[in-house]
C-alpha atoms as a PDB file:
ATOM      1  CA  UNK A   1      20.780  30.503  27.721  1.00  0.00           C
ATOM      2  CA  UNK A   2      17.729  32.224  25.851  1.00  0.00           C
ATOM      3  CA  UNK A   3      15.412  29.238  27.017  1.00  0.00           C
ATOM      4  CA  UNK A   4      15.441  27.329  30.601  1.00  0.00           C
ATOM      5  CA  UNK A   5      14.816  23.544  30.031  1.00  0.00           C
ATOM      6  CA  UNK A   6      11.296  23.985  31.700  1.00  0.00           C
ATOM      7  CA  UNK A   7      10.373  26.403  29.365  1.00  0.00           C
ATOM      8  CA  UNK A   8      11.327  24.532  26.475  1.00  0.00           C
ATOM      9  CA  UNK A   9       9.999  20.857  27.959  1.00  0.00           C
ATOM     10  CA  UNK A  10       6.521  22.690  28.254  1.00  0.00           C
ATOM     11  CA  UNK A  11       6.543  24.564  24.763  1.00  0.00           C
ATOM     12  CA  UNK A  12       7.592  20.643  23.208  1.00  0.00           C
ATOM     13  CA  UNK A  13       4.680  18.930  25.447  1.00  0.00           C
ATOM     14  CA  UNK A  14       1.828  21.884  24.261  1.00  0.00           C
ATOM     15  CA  UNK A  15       2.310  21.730  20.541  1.00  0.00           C
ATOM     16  CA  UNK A  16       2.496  17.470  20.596  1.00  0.00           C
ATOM     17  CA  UNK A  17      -0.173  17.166  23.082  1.00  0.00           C
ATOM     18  CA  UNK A  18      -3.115  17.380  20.761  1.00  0.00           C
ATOM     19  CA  UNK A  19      -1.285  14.841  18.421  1.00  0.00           C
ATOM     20  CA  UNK A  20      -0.562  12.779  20.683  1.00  0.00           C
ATOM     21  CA  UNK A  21      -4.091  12.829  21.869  1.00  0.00           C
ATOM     22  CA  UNK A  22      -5.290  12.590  18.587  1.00  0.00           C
ATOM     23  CA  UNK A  23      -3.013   9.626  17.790  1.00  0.00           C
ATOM     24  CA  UNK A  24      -4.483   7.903  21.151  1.00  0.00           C
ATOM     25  CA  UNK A  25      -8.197   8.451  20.946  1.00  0.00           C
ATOM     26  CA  UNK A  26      -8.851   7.814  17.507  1.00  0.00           C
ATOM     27  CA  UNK A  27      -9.182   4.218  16.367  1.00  0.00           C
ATOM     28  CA  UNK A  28      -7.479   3.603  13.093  1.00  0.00           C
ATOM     29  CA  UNK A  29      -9.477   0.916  10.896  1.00  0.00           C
ATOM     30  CA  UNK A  30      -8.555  -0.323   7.628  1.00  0.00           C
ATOM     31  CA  UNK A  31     -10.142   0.297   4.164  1.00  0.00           C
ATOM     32  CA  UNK A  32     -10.680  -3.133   2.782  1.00  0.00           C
ATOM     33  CA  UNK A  33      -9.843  -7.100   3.443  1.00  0.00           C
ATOM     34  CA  UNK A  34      -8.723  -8.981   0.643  1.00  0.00           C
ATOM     35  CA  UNK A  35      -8.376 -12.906   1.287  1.00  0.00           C
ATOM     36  CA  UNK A  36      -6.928 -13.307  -2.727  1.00  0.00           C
ATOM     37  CA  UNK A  37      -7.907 -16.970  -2.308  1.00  0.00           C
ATOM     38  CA  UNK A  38      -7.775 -17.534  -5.948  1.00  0.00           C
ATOM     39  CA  UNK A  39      -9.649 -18.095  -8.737  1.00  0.00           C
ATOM     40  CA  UNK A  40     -10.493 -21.753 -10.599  1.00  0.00           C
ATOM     41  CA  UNK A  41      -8.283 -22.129 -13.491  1.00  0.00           C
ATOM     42  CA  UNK A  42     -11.057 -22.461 -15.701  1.00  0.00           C
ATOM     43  CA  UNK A  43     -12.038 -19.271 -14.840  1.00  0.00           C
ATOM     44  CA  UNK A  44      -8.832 -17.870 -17.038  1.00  0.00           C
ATOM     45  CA  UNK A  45      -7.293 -16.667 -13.697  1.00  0.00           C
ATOM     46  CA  UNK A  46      -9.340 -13.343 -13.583  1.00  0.00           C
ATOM     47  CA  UNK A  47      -8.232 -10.568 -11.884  1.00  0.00           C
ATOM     48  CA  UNK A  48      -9.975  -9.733  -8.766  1.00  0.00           C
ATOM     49  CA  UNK A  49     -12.830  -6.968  -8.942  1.00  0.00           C
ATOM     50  CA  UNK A  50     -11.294  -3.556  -8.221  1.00  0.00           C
ATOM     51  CA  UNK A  51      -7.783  -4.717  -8.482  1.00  0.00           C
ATOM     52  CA  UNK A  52      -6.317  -3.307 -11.958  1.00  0.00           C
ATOM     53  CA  UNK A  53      -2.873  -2.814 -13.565  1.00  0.00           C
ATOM     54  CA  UNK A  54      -1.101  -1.601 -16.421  1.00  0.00           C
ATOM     55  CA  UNK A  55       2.107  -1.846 -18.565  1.00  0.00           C
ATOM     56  CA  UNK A  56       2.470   1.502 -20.365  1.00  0.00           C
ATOM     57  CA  UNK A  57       3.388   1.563 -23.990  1.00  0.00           C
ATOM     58  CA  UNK A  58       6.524  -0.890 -24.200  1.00  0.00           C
ATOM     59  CA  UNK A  59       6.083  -4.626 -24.762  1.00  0.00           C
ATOM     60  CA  UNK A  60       5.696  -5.790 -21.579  1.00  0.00           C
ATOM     61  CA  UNK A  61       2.904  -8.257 -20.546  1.00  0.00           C
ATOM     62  CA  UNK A  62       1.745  -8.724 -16.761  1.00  0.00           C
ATOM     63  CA  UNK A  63      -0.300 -11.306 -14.967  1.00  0.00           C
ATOM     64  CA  UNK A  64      -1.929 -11.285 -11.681  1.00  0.00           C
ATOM     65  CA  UNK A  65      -1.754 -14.697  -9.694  1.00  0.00           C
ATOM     66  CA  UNK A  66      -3.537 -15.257  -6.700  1.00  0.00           C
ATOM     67  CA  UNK A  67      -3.217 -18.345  -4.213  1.00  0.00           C
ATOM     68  CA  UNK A  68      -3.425 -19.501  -1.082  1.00  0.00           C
ATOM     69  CA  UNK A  69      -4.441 -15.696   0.534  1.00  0.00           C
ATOM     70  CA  UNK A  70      -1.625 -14.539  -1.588  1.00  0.00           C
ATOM     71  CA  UNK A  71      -1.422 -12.142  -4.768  1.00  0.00           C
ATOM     72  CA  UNK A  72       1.779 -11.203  -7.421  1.00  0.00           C
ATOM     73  CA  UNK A  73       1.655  -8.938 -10.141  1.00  0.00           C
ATOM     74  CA  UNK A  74       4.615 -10.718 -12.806  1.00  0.00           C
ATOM     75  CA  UNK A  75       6.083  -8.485 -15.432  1.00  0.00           C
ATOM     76  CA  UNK A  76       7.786  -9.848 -18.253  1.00  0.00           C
ATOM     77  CA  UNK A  77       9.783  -7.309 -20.054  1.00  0.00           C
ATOM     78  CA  UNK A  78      12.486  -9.790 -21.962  1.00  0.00           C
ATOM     79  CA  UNK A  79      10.620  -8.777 -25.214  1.00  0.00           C
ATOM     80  CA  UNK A  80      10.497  -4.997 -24.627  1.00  0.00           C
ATOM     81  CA  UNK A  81      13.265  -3.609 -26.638  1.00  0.00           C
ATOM     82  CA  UNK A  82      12.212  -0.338 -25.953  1.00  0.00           C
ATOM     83  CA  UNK A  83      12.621  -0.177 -22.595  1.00  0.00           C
ATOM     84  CA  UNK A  84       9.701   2.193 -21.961  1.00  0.00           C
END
């Protein structure tokens, strides 16, 4: 065989030690907390700030409901006869 198997185990554990390392010091955090705990319906059920969407140029219409720490994004494309 070209390699023994201690050669090779010790080549595999120096190039993923420094990942792994990596991977094991460093504490991953998360960008943002969204709660999505609704708006009043008077309010006209307003998307939240920074939170944005889009159809593209069929006929579709969206809406963005949020409840109960929850969000959707519904798409209604029955009228889009285009299919685009």
């Amino acid at each position: 065989m070209f390699f023994n198997n201690r050669s090779m185990i010790l080549q595999i554990l120096k190039s993923f030690l420094p990942i792994l390392i990596c991977f094991c010091t460093f504490k991953a955090a998360g960008q943002f907390i969204e709660d999505f705990e609704g708006t009043i319906p008077e309010d006209g059920m307003k998307t939240p700030e920074g939170w944005g969407y889009a159809t593209g140029d069929g006929q579709a219409t969206m809406e963005f409901v949020q409840s109960n720490g929850y969000a959707s994004i519904i798409v209604d494309a029955s009228k889009d006869r285009q299919n685009i």
